[in-house]
ModelCIF file with pLDDT and N, C-alpha, C, O atoms, coordinates in Angstrom:
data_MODEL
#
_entry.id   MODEL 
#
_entity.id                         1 
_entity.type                       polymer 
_entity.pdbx_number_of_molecules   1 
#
_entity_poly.entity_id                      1 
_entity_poly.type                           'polypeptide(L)' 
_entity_poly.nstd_linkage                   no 
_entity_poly.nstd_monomer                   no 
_entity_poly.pdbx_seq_one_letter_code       
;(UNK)(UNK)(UNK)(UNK)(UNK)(UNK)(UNK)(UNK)(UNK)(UNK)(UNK)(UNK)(UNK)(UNK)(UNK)(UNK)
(UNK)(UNK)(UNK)(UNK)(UNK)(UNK)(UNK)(UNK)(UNK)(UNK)(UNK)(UNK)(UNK)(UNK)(UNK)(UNK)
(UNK)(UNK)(UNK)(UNK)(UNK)(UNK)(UNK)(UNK)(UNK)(UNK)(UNK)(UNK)(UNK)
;
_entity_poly.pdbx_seq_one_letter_code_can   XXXXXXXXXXXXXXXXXXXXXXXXXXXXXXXXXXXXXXXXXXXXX 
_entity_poly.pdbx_strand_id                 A 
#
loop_
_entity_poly_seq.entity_id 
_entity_poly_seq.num 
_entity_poly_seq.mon_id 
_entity_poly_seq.hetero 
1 1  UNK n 
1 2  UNK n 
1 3  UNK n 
1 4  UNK n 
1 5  UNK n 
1 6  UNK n 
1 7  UNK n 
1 8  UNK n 
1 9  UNK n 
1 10 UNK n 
1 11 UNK n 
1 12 UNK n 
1 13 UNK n 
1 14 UNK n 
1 15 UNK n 
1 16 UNK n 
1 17 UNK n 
1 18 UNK n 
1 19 UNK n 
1 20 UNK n 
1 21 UNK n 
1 22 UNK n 
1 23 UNK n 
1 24 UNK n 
1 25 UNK n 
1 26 UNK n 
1 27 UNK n 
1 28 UNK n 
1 29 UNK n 
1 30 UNK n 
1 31 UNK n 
1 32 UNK n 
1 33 UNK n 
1 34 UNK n 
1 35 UNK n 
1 36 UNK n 
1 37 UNK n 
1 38 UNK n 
1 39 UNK n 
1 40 UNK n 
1 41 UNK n 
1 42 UNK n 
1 43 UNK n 
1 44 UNK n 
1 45 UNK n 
#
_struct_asym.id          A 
_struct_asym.entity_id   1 
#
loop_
_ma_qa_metric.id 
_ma_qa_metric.mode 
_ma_qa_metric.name 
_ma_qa_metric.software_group_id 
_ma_qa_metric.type 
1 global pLDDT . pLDDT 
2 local  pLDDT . pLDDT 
#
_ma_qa_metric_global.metric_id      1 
_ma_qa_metric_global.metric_value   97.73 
_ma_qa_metric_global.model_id       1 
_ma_qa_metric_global.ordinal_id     1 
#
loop_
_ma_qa_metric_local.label_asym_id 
_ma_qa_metric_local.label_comp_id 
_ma_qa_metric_local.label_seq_id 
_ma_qa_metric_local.metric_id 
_ma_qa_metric_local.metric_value 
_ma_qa_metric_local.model_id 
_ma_qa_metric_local.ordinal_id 
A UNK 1  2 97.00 1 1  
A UNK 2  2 98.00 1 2  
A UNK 3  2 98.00 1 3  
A UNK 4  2 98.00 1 4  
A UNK 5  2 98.00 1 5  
A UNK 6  2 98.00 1 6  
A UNK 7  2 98.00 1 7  
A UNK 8  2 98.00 1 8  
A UNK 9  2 98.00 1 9  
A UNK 10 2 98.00 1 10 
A UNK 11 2 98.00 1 11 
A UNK 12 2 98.00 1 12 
A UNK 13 2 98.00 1 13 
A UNK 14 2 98.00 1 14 
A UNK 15 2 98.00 1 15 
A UNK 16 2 98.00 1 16 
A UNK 17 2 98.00 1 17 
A UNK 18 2 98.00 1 18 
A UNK 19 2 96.00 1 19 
A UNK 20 2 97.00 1 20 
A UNK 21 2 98.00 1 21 
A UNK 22 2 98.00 1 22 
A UNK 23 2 97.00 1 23 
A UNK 24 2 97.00 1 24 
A UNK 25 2 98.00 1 25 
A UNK 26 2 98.00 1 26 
A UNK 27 2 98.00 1 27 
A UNK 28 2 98.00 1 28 
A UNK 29 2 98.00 1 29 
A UNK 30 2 98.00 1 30 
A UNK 31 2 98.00 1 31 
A UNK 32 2 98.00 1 32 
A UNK 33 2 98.00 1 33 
A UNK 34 2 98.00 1 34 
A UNK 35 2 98.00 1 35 
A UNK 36 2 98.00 1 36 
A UNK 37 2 98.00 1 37 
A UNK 38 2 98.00 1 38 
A UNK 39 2 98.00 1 39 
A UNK 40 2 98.00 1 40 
A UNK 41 2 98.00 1 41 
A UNK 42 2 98.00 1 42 
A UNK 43 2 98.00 1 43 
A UNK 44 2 96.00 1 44 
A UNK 45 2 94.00 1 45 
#
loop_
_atom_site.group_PDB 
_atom_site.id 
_atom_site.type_symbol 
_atom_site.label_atom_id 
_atom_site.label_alt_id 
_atom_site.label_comp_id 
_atom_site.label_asym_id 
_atom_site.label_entity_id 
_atom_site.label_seq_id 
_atom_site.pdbx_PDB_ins_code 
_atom_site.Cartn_x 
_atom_site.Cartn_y 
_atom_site.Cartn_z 
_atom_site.occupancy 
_atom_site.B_iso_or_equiv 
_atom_site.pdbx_formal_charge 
_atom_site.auth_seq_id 
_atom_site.auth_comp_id 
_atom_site.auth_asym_id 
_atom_site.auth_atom_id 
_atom_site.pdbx_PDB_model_num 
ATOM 1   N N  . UNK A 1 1  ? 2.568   -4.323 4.716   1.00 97.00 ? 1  UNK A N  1 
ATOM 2   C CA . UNK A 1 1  ? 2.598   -5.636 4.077   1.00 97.00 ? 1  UNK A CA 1 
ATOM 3   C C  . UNK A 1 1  ? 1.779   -5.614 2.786   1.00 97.00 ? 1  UNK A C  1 
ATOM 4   O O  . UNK A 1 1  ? 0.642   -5.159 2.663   1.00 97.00 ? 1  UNK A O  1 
ATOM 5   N N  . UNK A 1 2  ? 2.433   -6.099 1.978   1.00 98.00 ? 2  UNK A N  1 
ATOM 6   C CA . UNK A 1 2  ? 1.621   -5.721 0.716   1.00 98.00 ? 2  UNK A CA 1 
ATOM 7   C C  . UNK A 1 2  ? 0.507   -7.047 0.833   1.00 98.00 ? 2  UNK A C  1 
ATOM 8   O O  . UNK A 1 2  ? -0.624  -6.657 1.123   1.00 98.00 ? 2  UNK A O  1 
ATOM 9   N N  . UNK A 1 3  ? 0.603   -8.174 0.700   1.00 98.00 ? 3  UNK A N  1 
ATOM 10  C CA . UNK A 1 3  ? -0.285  -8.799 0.878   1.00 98.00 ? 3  UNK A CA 1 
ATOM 11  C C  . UNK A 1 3  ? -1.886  -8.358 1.974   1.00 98.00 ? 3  UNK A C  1 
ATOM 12  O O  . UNK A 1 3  ? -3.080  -8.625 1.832   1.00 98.00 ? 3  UNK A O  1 
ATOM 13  N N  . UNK A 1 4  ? -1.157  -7.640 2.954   1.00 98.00 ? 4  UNK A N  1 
ATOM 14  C CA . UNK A 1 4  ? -2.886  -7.398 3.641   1.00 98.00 ? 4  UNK A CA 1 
ATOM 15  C C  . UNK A 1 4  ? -3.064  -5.611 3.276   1.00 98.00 ? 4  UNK A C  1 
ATOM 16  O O  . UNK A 1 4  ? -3.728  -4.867 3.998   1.00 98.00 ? 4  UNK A O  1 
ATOM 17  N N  . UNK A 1 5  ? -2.385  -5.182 2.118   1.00 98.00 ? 5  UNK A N  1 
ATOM 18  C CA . UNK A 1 5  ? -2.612  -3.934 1.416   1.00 98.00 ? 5  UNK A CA 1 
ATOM 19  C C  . UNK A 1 5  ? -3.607  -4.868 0.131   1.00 98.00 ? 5  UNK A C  1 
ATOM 20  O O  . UNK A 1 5  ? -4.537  -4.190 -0.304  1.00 98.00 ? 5  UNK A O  1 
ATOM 21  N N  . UNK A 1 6  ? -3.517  -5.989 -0.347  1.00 98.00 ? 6  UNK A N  1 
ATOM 22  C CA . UNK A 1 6  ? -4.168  -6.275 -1.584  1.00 98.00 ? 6  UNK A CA 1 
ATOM 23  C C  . UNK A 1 6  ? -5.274  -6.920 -1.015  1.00 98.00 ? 6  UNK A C  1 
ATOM 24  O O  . UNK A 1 6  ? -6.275  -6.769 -1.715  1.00 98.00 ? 6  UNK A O  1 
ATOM 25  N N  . UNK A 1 7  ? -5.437  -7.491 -0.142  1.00 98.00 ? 7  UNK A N  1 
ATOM 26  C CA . UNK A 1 7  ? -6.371  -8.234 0.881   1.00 98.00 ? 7  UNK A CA 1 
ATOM 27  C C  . UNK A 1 7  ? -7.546  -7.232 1.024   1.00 98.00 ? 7  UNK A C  1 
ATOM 28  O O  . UNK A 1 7  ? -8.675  -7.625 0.730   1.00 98.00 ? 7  UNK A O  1 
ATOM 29  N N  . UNK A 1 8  ? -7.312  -5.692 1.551   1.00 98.00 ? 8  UNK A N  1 
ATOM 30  C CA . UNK A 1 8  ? -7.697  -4.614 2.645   1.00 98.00 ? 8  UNK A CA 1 
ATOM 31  C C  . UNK A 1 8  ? -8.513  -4.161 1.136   1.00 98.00 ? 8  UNK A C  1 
ATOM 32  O O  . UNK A 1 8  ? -9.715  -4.425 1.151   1.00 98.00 ? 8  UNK A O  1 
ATOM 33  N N  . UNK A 1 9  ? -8.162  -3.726 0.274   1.00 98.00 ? 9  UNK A N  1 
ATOM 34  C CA . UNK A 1 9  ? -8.207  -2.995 -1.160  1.00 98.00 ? 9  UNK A CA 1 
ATOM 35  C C  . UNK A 1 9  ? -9.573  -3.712 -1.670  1.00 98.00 ? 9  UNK A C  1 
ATOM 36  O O  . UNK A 1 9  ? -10.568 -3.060 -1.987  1.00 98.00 ? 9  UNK A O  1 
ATOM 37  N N  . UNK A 1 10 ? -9.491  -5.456 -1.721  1.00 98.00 ? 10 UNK A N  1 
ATOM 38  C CA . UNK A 1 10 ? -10.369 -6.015 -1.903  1.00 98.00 ? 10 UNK A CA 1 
ATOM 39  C C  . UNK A 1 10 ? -11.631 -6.090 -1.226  1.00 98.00 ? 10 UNK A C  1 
ATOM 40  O O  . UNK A 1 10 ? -12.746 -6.354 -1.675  1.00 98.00 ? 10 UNK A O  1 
ATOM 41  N N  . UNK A 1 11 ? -11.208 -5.777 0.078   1.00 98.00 ? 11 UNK A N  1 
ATOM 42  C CA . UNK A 1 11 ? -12.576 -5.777 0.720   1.00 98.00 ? 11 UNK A CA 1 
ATOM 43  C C  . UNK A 1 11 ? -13.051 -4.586 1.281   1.00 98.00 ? 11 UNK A C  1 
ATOM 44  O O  . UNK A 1 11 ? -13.953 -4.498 2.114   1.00 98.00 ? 11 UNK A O  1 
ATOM 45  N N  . UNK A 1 12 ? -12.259 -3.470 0.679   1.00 98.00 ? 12 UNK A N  1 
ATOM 46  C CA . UNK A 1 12 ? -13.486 -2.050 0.291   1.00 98.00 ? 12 UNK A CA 1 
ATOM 47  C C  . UNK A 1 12 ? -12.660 -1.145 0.388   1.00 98.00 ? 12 UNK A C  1 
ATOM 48  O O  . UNK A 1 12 ? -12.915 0.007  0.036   1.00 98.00 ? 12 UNK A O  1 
ATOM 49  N N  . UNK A 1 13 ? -10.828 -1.743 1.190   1.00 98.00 ? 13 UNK A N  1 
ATOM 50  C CA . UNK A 1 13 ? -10.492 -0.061 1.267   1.00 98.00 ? 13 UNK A CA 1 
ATOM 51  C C  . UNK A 1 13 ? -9.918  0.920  -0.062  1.00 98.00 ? 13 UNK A C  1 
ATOM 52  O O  . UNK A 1 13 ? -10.025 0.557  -1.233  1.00 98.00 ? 13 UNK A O  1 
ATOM 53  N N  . UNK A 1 14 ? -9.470  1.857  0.245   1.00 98.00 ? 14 UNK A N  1 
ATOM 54  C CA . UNK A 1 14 ? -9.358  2.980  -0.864  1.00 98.00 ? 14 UNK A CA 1 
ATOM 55  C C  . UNK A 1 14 ? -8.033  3.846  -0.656  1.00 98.00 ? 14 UNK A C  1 
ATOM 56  O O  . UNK A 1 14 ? -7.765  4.926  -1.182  1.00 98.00 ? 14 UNK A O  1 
ATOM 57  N N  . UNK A 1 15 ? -7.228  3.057  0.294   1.00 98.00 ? 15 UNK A N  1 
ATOM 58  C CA . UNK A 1 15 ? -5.725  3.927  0.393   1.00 98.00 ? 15 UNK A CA 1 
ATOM 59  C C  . UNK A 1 15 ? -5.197  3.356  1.451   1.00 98.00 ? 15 UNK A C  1 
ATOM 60  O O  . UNK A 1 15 ? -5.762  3.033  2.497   1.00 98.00 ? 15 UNK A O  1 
ATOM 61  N N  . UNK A 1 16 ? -3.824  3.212  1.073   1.00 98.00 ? 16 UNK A N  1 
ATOM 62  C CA . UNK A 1 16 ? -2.806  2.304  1.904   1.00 98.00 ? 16 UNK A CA 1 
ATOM 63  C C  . UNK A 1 16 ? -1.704  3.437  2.339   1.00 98.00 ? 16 UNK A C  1 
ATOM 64  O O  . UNK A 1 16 ? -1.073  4.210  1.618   1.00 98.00 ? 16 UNK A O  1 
ATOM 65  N N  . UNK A 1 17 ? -1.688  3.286  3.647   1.00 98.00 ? 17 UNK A N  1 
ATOM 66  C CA . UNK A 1 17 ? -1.348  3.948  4.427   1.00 98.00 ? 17 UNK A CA 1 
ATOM 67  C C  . UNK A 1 17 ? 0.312   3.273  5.076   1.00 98.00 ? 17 UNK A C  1 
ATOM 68  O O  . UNK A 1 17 ? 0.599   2.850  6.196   1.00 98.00 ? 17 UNK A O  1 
ATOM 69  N N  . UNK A 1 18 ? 0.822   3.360  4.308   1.00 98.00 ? 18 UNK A N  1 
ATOM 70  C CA . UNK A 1 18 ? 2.152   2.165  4.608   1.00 98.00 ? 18 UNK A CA 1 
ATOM 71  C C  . UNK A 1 18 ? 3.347   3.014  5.554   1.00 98.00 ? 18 UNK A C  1 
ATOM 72  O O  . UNK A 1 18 ? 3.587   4.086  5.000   1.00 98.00 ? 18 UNK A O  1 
ATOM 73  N N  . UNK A 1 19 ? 3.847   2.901  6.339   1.00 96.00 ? 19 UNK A N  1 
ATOM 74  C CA . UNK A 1 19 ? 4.509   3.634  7.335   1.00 96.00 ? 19 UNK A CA 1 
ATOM 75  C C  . UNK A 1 19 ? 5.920   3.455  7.267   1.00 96.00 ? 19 UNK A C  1 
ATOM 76  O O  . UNK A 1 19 ? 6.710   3.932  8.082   1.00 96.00 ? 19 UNK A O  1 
ATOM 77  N N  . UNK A 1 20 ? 6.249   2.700  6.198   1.00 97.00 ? 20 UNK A N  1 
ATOM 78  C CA . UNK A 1 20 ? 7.605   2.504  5.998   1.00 97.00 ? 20 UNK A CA 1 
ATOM 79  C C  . UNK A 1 20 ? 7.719   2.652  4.190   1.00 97.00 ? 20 UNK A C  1 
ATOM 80  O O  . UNK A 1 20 ? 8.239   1.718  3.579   1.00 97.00 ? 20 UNK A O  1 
ATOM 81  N N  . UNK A 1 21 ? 7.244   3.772  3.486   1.00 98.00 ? 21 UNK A N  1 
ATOM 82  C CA . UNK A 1 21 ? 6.727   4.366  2.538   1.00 98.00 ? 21 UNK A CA 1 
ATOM 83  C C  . UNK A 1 21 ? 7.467   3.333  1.329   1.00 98.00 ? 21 UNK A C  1 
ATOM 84  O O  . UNK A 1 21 ? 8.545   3.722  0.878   1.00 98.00 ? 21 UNK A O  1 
ATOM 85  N N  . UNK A 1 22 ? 7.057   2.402  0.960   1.00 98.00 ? 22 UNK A N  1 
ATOM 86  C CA . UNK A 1 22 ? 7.149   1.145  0.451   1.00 98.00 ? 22 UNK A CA 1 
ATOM 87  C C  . UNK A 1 22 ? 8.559   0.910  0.550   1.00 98.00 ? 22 UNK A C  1 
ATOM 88  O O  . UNK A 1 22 ? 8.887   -0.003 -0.208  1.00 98.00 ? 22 UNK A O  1 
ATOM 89  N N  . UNK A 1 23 ? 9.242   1.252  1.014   1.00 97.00 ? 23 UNK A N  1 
ATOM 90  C CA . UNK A 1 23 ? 10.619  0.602  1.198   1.00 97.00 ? 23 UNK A CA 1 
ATOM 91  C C  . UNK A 1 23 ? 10.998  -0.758 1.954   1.00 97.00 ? 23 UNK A C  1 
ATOM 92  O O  . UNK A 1 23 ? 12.061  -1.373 2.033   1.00 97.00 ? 23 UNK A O  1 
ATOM 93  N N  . UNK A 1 24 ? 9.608   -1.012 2.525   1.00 97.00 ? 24 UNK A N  1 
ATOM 94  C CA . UNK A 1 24 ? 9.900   -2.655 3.515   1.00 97.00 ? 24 UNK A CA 1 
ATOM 95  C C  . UNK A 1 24 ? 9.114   -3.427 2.059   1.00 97.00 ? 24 UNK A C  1 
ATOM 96  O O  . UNK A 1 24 ? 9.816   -3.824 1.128   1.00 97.00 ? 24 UNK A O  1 
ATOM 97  N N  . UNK A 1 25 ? 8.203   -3.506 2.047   1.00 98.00 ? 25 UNK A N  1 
ATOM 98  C CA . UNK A 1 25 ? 8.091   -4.406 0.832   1.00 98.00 ? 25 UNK A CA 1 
ATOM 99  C C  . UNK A 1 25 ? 7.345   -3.371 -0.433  1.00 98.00 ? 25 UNK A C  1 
ATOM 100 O O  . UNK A 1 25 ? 6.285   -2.760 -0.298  1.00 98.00 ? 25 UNK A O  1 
ATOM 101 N N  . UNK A 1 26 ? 8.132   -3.381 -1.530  1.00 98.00 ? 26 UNK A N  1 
ATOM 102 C CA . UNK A 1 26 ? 8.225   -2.487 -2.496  1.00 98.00 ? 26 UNK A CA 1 
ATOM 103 C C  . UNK A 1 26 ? 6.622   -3.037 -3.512  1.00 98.00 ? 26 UNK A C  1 
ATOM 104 O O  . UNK A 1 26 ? 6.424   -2.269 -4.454  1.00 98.00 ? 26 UNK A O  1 
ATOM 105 N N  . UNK A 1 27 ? 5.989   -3.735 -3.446  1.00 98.00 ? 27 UNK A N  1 
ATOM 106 C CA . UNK A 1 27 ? 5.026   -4.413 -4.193  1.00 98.00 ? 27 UNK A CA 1 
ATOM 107 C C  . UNK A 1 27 ? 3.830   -3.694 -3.918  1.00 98.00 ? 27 UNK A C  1 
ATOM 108 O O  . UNK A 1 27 ? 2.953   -3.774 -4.778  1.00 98.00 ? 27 UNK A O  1 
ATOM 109 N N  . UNK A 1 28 ? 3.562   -2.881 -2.717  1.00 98.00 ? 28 UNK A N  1 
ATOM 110 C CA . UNK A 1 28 ? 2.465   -2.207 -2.192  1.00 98.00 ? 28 UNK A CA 1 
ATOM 111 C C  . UNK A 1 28 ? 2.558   -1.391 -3.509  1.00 98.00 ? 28 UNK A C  1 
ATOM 112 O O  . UNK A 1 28 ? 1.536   -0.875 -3.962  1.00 98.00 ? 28 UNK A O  1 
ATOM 113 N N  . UNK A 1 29 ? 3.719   -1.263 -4.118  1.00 98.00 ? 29 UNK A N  1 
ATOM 114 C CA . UNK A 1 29 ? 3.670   0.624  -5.132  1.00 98.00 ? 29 UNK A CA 1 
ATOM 115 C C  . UNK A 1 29 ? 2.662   -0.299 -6.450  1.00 98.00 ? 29 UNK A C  1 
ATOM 116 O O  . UNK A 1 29 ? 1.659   0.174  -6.984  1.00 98.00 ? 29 UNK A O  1 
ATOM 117 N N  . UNK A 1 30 ? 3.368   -1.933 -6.802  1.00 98.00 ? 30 UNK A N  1 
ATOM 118 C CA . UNK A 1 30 ? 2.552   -2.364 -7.618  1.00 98.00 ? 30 UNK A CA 1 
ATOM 119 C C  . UNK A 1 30 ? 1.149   -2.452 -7.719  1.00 98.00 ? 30 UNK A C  1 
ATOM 120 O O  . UNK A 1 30 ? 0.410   -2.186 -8.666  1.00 98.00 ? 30 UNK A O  1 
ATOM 121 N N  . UNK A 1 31 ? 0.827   -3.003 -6.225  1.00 98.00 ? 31 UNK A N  1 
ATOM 122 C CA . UNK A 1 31 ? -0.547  -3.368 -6.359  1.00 98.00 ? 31 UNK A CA 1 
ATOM 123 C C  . UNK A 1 31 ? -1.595  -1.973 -6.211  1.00 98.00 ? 31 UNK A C  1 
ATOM 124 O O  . UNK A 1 31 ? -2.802  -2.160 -6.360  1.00 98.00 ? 31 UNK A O  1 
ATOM 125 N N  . UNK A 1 32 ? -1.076  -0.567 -5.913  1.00 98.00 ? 32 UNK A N  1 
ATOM 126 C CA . UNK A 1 32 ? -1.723  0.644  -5.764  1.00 98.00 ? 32 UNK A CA 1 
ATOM 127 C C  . UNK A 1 32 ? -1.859  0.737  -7.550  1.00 98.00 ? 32 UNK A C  1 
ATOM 128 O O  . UNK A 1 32 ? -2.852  0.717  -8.278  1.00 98.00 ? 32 UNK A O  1 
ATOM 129 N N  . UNK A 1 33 ? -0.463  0.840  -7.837  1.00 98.00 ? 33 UNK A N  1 
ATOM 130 C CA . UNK A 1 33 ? -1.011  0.895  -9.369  1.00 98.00 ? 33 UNK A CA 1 
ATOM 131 C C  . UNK A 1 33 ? -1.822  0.589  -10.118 1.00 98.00 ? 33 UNK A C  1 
ATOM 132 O O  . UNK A 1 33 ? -2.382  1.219  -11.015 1.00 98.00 ? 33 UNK A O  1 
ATOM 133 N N  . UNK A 1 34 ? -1.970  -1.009 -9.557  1.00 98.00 ? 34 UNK A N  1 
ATOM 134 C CA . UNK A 1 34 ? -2.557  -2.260 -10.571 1.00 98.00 ? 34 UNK A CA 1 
ATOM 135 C C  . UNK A 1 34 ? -4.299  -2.137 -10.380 1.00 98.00 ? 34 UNK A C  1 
ATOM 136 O O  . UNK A 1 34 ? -5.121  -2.650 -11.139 1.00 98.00 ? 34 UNK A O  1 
ATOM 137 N N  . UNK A 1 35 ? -4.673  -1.116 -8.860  1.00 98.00 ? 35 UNK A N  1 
ATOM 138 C CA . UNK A 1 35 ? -5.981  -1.172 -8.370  1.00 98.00 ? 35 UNK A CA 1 
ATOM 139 C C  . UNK A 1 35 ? -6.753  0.205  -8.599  1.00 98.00 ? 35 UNK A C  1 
ATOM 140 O O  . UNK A 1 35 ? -7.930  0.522  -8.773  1.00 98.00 ? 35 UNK A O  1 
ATOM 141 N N  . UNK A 1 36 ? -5.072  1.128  -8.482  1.00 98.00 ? 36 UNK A N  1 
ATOM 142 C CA . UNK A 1 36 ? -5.842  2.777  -8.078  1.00 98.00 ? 36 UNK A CA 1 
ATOM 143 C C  . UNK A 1 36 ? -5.925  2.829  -7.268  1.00 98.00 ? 36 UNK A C  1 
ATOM 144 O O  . UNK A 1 36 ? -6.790  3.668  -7.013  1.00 98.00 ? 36 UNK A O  1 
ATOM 145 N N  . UNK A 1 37 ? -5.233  2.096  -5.801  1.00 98.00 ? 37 UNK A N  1 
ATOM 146 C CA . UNK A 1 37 ? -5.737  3.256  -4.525  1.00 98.00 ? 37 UNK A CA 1 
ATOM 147 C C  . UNK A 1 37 ? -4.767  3.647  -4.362  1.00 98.00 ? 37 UNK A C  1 
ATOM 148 O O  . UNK A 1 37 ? -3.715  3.248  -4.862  1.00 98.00 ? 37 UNK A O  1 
ATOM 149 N N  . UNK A 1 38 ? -4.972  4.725  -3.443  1.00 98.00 ? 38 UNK A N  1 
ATOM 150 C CA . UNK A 1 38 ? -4.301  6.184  -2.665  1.00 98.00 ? 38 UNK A CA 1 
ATOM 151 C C  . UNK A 1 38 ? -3.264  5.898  -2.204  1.00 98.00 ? 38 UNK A C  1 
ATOM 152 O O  . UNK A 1 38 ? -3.330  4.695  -1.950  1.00 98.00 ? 38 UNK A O  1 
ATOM 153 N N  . UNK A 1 39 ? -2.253  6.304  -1.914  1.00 98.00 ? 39 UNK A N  1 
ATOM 154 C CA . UNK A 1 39 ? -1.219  5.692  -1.031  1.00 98.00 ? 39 UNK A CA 1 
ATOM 155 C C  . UNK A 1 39 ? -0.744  6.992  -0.533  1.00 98.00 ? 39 UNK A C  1 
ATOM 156 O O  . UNK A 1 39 ? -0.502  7.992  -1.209  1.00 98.00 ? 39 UNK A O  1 
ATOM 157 N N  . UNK A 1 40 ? -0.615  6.799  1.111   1.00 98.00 ? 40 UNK A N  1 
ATOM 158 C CA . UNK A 1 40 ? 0.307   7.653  2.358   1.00 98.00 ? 40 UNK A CA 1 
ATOM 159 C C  . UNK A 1 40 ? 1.628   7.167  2.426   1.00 98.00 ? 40 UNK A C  1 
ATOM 160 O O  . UNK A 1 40 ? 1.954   6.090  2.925   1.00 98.00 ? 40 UNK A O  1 
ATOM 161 N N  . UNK A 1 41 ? 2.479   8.111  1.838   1.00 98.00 ? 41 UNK A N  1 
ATOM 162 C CA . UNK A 1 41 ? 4.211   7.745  1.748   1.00 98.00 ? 41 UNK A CA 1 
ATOM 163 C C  . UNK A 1 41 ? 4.749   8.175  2.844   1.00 98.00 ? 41 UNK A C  1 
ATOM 164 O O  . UNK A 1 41 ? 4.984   9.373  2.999   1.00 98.00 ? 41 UNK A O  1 
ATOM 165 N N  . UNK A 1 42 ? 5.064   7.127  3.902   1.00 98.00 ? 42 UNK A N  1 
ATOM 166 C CA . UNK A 1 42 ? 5.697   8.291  5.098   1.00 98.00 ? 42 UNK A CA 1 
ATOM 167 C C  . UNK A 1 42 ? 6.875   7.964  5.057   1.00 98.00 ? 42 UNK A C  1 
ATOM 168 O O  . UNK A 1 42 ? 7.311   7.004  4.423   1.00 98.00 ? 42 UNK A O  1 
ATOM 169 N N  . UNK A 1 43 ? 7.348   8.532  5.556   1.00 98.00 ? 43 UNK A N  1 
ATOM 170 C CA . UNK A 1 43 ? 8.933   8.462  5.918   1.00 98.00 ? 43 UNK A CA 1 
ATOM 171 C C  . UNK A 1 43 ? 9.343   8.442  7.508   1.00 98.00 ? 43 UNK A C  1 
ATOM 172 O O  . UNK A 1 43 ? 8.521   8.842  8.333   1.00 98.00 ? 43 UNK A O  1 
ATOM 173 N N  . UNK A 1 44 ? 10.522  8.006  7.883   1.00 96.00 ? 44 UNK A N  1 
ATOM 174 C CA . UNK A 1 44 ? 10.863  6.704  8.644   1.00 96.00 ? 44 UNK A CA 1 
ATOM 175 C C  . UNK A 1 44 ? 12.155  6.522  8.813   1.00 96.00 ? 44 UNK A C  1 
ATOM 176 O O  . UNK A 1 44 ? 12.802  6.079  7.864   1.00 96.00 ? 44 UNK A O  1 
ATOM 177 N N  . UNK A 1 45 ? 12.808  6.829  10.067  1.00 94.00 ? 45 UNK A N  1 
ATOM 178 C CA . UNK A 1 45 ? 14.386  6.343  10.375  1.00 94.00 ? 45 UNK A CA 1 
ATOM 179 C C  . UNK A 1 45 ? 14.696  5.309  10.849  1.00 94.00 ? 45 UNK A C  1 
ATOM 180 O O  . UNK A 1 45 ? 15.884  5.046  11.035  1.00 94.00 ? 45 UNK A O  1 
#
């Protein structure tokens, strides 16, 4: 969820770990950009 990826970021974390490698909501790729954190791209059937 990108919203508790921009939430999480704010209150100290340092890499978003998204399990559906932004393809459920595509905004996580924005807000990594917009902050600099890390992102785990997984992939997912």
């Amino acid at each position: 969820r990108a919203e508790t990826a921009r939430l999480a970021i704010s209150a100290g974390a340092h890499i978003v770990n998204d399990v559906f490698g932004l393809q459920r909501e595509p905004d996580i790729a924005d807000i990594a950009a917009v902050t600099g954190a890390g992102l785990c791209i997984m992939h997912t059937g």
